[in-house]
N, C-alpha and C. Protein backbone atom coordinates (compact mmCIF):
# COMPACT_ATOMS: atom_id res chain seq x y z
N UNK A 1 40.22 6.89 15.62
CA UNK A 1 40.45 5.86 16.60
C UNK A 1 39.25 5.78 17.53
N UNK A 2 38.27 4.57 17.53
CA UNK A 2 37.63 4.45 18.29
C UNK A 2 37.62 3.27 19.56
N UNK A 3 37.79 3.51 20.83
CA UNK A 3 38.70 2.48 21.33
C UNK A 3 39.99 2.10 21.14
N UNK A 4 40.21 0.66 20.82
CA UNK A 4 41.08 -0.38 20.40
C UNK A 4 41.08 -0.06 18.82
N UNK A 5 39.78 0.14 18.12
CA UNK A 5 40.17 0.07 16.65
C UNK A 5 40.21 1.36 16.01
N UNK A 6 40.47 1.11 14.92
CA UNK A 6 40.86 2.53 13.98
C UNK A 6 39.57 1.93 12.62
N UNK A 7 39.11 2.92 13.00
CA UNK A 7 37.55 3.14 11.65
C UNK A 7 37.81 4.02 10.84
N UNK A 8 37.74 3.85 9.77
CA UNK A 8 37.80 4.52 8.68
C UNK A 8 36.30 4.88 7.58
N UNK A 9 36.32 5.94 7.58
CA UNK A 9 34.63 6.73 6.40
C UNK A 9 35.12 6.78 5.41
N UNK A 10 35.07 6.08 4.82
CA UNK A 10 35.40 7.05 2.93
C UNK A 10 34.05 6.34 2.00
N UNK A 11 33.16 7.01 1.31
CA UNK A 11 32.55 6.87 -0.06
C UNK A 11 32.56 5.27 -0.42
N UNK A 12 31.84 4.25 -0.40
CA UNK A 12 32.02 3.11 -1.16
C UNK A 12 31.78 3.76 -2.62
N UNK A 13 31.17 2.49 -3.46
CA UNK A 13 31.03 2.42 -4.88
C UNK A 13 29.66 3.09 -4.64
N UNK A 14 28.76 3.11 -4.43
CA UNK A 14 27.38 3.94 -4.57
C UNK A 14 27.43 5.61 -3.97
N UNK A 15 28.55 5.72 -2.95
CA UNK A 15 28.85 7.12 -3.00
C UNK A 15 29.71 7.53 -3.85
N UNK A 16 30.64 7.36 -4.03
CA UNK A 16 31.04 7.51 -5.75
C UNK A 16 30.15 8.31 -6.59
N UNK A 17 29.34 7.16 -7.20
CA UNK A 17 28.15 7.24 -8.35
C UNK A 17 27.39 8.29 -7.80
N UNK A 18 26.86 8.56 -6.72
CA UNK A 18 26.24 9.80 -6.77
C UNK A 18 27.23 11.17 -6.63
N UNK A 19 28.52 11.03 -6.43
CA UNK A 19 29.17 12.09 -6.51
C UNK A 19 29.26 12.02 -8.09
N UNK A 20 29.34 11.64 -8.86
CA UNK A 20 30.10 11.30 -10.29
C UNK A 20 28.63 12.04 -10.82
N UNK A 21 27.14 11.72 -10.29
CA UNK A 21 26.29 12.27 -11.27
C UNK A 21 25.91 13.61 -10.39
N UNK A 22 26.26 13.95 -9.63
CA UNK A 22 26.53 15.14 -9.21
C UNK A 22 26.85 15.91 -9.64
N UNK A 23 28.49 15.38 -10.10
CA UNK A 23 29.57 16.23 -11.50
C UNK A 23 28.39 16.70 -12.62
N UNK A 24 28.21 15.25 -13.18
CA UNK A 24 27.44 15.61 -14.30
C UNK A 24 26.16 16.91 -14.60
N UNK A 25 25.52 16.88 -13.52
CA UNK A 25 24.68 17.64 -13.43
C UNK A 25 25.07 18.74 -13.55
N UNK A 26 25.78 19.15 -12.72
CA UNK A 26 26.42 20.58 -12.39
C UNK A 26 26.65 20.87 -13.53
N UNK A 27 27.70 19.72 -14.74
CA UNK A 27 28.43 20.41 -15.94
C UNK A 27 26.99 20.04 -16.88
N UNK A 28 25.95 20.05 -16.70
CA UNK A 28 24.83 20.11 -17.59
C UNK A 28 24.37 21.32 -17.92
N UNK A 29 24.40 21.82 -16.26
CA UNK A 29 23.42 23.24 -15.85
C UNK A 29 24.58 24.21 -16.02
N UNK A 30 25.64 24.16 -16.58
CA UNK A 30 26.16 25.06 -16.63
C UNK A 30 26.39 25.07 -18.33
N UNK A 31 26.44 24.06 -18.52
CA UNK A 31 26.50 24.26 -20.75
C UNK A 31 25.39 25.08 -20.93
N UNK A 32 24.07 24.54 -20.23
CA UNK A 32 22.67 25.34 -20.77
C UNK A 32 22.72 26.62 -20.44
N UNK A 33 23.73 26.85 -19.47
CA UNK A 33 23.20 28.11 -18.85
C UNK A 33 24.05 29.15 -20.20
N UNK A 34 25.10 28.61 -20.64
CA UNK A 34 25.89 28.93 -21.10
C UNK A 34 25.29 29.23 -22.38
N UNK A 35 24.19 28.69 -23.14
CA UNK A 35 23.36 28.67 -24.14
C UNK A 35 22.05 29.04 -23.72
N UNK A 36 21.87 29.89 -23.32
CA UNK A 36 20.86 30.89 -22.69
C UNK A 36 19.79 31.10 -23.35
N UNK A 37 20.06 31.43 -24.52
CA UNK A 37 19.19 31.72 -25.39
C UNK A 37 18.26 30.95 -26.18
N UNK A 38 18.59 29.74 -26.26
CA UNK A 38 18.34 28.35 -26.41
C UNK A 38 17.23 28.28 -25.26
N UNK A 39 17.83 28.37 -24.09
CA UNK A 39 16.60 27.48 -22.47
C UNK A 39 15.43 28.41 -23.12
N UNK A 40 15.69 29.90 -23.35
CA UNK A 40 14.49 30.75 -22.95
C UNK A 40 13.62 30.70 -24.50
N UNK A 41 13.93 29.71 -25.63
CA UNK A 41 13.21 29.62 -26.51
C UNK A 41 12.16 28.34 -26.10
N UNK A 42 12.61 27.53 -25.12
CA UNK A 42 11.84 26.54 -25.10
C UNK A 42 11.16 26.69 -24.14
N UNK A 43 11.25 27.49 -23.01
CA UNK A 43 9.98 28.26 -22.49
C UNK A 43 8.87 29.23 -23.09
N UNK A 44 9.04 29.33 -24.52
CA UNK A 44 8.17 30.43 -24.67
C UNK A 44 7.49 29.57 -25.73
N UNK A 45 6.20 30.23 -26.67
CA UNK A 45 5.66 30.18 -27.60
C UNK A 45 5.29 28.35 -27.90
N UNK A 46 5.32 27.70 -28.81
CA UNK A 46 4.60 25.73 -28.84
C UNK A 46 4.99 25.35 -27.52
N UNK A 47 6.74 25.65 -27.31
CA UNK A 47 7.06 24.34 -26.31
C UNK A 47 6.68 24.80 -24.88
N UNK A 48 5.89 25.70 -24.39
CA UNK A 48 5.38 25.97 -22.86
C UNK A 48 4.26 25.03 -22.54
N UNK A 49 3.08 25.11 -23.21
CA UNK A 49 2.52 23.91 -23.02
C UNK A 49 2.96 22.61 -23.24
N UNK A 50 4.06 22.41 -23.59
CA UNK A 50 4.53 21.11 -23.74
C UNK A 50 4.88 20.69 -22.24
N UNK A 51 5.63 21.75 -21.81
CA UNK A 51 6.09 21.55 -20.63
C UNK A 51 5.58 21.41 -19.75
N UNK A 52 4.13 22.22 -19.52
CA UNK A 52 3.05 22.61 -18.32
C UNK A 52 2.70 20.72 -18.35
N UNK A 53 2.18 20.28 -19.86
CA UNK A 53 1.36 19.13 -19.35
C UNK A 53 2.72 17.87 -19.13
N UNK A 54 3.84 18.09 -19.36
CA UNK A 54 4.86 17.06 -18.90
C UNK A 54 5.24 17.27 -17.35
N UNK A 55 5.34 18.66 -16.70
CA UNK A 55 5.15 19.06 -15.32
C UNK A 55 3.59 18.07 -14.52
N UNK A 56 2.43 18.04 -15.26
CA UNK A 56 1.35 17.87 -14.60
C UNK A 56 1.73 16.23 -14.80
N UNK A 57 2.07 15.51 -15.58
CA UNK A 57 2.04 14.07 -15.75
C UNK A 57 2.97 13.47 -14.55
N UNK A 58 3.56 14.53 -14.63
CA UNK A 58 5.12 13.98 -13.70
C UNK A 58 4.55 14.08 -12.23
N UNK A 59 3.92 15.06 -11.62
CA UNK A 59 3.30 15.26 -10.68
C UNK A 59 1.85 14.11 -10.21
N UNK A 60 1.46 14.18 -11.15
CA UNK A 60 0.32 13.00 -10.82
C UNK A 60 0.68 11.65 -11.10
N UNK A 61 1.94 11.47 -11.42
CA UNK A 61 2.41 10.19 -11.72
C UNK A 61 2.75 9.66 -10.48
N UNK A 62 3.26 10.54 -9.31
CA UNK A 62 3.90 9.73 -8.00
C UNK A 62 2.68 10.25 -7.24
N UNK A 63 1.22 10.06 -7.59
CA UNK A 63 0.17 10.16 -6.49
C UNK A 63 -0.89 9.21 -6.07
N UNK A 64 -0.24 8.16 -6.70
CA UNK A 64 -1.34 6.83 -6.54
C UNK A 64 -1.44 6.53 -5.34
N UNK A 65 -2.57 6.73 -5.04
CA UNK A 65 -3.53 5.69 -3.56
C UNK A 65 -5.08 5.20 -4.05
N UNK A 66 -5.20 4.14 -3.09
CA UNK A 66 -5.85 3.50 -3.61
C UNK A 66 -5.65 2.11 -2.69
N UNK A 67 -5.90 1.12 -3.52
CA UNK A 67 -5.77 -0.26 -3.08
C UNK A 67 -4.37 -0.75 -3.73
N UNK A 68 -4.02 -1.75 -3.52
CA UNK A 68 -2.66 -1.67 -3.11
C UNK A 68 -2.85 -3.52 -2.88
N UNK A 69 -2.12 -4.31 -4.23
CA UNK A 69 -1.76 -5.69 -4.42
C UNK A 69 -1.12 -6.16 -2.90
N UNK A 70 -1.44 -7.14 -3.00
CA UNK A 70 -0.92 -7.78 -1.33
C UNK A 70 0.48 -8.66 -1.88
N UNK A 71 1.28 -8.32 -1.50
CA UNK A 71 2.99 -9.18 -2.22
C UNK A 71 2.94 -10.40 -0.97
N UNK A 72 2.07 -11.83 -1.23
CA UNK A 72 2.77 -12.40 -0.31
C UNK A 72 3.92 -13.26 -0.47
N UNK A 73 4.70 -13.17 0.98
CA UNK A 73 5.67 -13.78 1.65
C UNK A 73 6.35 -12.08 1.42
N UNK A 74 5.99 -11.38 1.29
CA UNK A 74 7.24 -9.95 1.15
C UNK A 74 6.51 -9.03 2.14
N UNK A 75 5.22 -8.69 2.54
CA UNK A 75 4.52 -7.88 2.70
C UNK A 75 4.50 -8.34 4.44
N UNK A 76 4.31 -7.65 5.21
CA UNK A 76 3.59 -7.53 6.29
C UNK A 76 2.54 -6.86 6.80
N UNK A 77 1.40 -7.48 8.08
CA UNK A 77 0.57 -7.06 8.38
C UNK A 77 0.85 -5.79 8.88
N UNK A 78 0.39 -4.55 9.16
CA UNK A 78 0.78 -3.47 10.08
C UNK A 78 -0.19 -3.46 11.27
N UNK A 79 -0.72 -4.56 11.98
CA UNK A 79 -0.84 -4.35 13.32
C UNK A 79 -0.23 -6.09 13.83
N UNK A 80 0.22 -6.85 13.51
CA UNK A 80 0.97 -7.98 13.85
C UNK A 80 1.91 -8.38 13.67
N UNK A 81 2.63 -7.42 12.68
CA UNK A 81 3.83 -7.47 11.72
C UNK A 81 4.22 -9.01 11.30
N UNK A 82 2.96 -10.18 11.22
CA UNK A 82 3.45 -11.10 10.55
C UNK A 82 3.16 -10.92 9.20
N UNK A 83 4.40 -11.84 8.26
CA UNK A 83 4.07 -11.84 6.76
C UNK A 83 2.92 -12.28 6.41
N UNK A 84 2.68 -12.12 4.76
CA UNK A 84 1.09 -12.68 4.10
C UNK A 84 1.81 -13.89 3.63
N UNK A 85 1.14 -14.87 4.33
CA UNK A 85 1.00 -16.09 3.59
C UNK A 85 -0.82 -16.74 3.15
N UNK A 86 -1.59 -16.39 3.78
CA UNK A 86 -2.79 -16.98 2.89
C UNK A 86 -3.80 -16.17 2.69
N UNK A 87 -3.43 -16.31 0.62
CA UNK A 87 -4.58 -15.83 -0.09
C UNK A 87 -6.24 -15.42 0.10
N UNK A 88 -6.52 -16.11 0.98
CA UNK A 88 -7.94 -16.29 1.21
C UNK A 88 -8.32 -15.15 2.21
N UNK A 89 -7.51 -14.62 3.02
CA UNK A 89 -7.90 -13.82 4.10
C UNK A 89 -6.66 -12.74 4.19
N UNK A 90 -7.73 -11.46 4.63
CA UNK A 90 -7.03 -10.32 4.75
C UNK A 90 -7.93 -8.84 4.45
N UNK A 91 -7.39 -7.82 4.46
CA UNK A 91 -7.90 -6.28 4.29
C UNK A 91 -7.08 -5.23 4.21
N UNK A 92 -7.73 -4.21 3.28
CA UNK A 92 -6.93 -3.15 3.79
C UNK A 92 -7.70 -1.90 4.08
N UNK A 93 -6.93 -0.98 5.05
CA UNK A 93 -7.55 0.21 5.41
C UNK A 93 -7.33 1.72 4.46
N UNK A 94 -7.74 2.20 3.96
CA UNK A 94 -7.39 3.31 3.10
C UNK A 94 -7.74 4.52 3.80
N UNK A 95 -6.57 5.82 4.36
CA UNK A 95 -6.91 6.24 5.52
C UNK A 95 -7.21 7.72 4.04
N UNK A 96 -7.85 8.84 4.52
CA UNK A 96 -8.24 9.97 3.36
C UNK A 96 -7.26 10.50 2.86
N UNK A 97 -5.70 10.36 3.35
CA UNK A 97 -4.43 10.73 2.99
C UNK A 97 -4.25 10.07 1.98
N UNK A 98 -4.75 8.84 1.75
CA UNK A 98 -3.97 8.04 0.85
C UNK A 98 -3.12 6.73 1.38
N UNK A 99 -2.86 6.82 2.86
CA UNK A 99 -2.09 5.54 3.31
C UNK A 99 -2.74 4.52 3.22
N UNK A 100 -2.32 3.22 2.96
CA UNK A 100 -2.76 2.19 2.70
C UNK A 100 -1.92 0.77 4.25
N UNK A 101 -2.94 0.88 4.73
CA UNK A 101 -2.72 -0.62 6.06
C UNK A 101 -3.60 -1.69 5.68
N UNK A 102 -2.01 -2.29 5.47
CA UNK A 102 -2.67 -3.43 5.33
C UNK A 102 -2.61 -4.97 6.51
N UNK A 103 -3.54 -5.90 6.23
CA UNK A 103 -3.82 -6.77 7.25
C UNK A 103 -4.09 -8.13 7.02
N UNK A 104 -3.38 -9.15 7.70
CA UNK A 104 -3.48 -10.29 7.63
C UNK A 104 -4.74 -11.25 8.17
N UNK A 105 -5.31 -10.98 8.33
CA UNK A 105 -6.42 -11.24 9.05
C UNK A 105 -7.68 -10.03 9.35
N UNK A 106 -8.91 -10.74 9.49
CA UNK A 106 -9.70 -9.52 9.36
C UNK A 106 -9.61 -9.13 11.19
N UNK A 107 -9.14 -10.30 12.12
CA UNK A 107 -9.30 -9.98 13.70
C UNK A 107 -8.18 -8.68 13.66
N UNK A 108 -6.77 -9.10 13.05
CA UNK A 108 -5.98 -7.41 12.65
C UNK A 108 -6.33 -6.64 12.30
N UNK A 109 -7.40 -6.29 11.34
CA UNK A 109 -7.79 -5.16 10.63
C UNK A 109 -8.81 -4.67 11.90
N UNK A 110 -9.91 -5.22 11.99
CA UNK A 110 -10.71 -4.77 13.02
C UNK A 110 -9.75 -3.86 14.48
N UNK A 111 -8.91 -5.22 15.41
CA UNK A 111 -8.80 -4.37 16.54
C UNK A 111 -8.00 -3.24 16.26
N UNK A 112 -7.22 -3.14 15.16
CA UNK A 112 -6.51 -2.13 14.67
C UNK A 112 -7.27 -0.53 14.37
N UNK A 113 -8.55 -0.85 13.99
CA UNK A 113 -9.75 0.25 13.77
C UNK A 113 -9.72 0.09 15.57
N UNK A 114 -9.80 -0.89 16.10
CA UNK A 114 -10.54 -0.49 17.94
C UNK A 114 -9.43 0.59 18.41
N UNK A 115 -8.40 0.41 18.33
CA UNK A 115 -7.29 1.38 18.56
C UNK A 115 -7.07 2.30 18.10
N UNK A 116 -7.61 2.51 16.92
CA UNK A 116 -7.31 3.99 16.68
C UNK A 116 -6.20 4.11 15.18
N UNK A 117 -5.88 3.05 14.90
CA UNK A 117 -4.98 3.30 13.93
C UNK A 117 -5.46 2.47 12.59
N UNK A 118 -6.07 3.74 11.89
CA UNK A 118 -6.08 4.62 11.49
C UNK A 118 -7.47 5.24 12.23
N UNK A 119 -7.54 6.65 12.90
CA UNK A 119 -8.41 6.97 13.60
C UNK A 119 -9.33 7.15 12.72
N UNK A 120 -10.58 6.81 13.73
CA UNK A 120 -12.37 6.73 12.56
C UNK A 120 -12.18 7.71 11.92
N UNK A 121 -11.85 8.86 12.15
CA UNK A 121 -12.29 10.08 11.30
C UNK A 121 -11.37 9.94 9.96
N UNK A 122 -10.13 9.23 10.24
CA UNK A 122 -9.28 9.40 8.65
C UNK A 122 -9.68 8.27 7.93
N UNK A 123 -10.74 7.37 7.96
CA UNK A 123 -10.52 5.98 7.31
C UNK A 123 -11.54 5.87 5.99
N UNK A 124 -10.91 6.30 5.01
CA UNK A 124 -11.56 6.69 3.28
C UNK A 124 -11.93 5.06 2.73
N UNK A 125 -11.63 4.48 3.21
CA UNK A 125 -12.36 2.88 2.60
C UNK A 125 -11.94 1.60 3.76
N UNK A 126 -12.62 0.06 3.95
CA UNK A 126 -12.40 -0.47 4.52
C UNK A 126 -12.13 -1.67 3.30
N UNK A 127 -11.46 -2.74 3.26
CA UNK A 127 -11.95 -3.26 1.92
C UNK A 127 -11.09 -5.05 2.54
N UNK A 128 -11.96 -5.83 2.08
CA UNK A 128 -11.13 -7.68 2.18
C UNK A 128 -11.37 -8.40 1.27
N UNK A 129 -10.49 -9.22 1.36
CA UNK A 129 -9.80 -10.16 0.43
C UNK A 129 -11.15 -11.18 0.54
N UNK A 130 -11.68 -11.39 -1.02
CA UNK A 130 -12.46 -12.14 -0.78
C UNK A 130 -12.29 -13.63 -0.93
N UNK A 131 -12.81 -14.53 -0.15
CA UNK A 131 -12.30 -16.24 0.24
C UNK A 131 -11.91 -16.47 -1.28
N UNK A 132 -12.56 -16.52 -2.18
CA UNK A 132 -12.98 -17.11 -3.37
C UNK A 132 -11.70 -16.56 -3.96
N UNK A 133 -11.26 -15.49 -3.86
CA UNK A 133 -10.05 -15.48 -5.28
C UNK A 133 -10.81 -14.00 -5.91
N UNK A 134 -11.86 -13.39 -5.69
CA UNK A 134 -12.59 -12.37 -6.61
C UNK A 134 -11.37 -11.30 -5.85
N UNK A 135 -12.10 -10.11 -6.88
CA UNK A 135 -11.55 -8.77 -6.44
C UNK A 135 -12.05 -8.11 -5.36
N UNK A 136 -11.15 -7.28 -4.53
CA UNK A 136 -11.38 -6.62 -3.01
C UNK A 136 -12.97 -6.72 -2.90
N UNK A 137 -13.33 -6.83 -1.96
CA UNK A 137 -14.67 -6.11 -1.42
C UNK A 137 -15.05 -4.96 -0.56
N UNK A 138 -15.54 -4.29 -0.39
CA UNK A 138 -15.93 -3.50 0.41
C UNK A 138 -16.39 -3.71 1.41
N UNK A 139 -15.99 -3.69 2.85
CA UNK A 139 -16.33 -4.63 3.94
C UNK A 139 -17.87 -4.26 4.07
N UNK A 140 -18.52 -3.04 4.12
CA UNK A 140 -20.40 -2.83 4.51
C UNK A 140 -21.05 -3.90 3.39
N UNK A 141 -19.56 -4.53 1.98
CA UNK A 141 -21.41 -5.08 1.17
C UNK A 141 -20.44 -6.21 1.07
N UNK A 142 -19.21 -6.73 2.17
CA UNK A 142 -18.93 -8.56 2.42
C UNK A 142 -20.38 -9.21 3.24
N UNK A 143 -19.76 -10.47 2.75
CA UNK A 143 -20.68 -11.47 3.50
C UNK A 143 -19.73 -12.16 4.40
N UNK A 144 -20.07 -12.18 5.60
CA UNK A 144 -18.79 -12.65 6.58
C UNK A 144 -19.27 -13.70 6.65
N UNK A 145 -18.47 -14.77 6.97
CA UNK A 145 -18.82 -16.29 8.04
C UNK A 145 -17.21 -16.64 8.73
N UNK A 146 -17.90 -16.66 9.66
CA UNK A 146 -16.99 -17.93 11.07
C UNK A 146 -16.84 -19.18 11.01
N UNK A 147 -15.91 -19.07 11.34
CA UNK A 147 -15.71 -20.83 11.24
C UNK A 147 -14.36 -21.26 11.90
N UNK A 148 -14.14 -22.21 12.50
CA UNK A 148 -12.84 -22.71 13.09
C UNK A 148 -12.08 -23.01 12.26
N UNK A 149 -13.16 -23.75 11.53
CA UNK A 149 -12.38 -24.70 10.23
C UNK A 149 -11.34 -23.93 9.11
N UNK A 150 -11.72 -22.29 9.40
CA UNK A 150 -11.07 -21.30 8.61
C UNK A 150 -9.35 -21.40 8.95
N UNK A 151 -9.00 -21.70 9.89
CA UNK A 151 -7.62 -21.45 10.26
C UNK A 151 -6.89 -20.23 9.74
N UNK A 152 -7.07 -18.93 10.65
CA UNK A 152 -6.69 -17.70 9.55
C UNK A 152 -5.34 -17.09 10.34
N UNK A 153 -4.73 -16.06 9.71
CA UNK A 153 -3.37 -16.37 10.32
C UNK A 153 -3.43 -15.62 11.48
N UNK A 154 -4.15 -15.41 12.54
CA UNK A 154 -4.05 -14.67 13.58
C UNK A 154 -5.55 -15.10 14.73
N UNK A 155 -5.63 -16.31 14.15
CA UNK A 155 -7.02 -17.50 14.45
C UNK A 155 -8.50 -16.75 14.43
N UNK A 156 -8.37 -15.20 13.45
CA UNK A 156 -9.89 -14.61 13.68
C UNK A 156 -10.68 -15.61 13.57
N UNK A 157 -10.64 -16.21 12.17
CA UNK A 157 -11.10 -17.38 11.83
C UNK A 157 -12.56 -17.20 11.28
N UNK A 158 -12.42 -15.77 10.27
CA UNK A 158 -13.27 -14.85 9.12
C UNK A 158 -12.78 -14.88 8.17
N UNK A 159 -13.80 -15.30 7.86
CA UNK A 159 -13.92 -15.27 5.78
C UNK A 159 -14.63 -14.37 5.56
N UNK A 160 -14.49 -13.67 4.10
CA UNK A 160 -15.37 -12.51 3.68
C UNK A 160 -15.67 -12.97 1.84
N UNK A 161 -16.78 -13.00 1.70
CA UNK A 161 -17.53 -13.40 0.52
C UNK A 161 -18.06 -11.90 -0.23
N UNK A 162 -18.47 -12.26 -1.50
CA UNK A 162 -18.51 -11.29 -2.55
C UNK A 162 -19.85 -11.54 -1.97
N UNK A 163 -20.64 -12.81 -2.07
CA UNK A 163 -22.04 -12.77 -2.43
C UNK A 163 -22.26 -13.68 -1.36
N UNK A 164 -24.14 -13.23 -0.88
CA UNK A 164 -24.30 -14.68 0.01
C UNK A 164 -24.45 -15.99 -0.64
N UNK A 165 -24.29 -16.32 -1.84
CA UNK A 165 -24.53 -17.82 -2.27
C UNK A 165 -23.09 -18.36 -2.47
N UNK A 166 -22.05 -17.30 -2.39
CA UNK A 166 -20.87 -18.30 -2.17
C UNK A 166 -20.23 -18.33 -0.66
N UNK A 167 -20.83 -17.81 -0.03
CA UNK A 167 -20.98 -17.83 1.52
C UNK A 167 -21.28 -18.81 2.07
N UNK A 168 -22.85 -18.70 1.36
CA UNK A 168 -23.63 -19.94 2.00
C UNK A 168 -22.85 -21.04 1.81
N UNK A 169 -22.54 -21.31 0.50
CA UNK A 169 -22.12 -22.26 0.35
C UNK A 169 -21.10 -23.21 0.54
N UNK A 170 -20.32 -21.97 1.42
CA UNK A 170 -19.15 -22.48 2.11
C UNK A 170 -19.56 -22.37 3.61
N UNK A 171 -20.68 -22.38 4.08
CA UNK A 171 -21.35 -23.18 5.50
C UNK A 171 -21.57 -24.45 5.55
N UNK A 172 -21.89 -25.10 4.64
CA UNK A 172 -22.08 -26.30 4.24
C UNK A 172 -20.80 -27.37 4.50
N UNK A 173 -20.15 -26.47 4.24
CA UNK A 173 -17.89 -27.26 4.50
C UNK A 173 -17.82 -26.86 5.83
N UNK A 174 -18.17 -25.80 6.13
CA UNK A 174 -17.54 -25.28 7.21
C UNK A 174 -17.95 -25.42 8.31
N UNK A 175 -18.93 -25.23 8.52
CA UNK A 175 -20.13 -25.32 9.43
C UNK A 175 -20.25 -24.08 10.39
N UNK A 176 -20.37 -22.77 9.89
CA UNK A 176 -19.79 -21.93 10.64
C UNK A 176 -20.85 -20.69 10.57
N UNK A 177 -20.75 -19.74 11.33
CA UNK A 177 -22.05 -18.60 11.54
C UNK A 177 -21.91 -17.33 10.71
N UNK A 178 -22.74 -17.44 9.71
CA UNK A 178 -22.53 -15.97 9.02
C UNK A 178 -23.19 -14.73 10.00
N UNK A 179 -22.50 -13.55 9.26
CA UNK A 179 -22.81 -12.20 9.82
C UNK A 179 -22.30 -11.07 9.09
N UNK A 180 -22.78 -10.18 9.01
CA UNK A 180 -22.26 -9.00 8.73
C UNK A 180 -21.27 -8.23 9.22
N UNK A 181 -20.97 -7.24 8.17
CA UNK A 181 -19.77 -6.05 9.00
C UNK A 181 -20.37 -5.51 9.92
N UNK A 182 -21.68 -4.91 9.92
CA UNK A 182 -21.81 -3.89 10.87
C UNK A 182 -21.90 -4.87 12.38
N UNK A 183 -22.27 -6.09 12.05
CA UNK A 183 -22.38 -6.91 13.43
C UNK A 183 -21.03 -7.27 14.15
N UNK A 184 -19.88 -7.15 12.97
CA UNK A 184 -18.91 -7.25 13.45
C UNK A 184 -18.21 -5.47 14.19
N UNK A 185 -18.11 -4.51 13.05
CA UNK A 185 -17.34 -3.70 13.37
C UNK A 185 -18.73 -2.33 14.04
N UNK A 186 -19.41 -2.07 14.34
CA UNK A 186 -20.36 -1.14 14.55
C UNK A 186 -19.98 -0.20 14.16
């Protein structure tokens, strides 16, 4: 009785199911145990290395870091917490742990480095979405340009290019001031 009402705890359907494979388990580890002689043949002699390199696969299987697909309309920035809606602009930070921040804008990614998150000393790659549609770049070898005309989702209003001739060539539309990372981020 809490207050006025009467609350009730019991197990839905998904606590259930993990009690039910709970059962199961238990009556697994207890048949094998029960066949003893059996477990301790498949620890020994061919099937140990079988096991060592199915142990090592299994282990390096849940260790991926790295770069990390941008899901937009699902994904959010982690210093504006707005969603990704445009392709053309964005970054992510790869801290030496392995965490991956990502950013809707390169003005997010930057003041997000001014603050500290992810602090200079942990930050294992910087990397943006290049205008064009190519694969990540590495922000020290983007080609940046400014522009109003960019409309980016947090109004940095930075583009980042693979190369300067598709840079340049989007000054020409844009009318806008190229520059570098280091001029941007020191």
């Amino acid at each position: 009785q809490l207050l006025n009402f009467g609350a009730y705890s019991i197990p839905d359907l998904g606590g259930w199911i993990f009690v039910a494979v709970g059962v199961v388990l238990v009556g697994v580890a207890v048949l094998e145990w029960r066949k003893g002689h059996k477990v301790r043949r498949l620890y020994s002699g061919a099937g140990a290395p079988v096991l060592v390199a199915l142990a090592v696969v299994v282990a390096l299987s849940s260790c991926g870091s790295g770069l990390q697909a941008i899901r937009y309309g699902q994904d959010n920035c982690d210093f504006c917490k707005m969603a990704f809606t445009d392709r053309h602009f964005g970054g992510e930070v790869i801290s030496k742990k392995g965490k991956v921040y990502k950013f809707d804008d390169v003005h997010c990614l930057v003041t997000s480095l001014k603050t500290g998150v992810p602090a200079a000393g942990d930050v294992a790659g910087i990397y943006l979405v290049d205008y064009n549609g190519g694969p990540w770049i590495k922000a020290a070898d983007a080609f940046l340009l400014y522009s109003e005309n960019f409309h980016t989702p947090m109004n940095g209003n930075i583009a980042a290019f693979a190369d300067a001739a598709a840079r340049d060539a989007q000054i020409i539309h844009s009318e806008g001031k190229a520059f570098t990372w280091k001029e941007l981020y020191p």
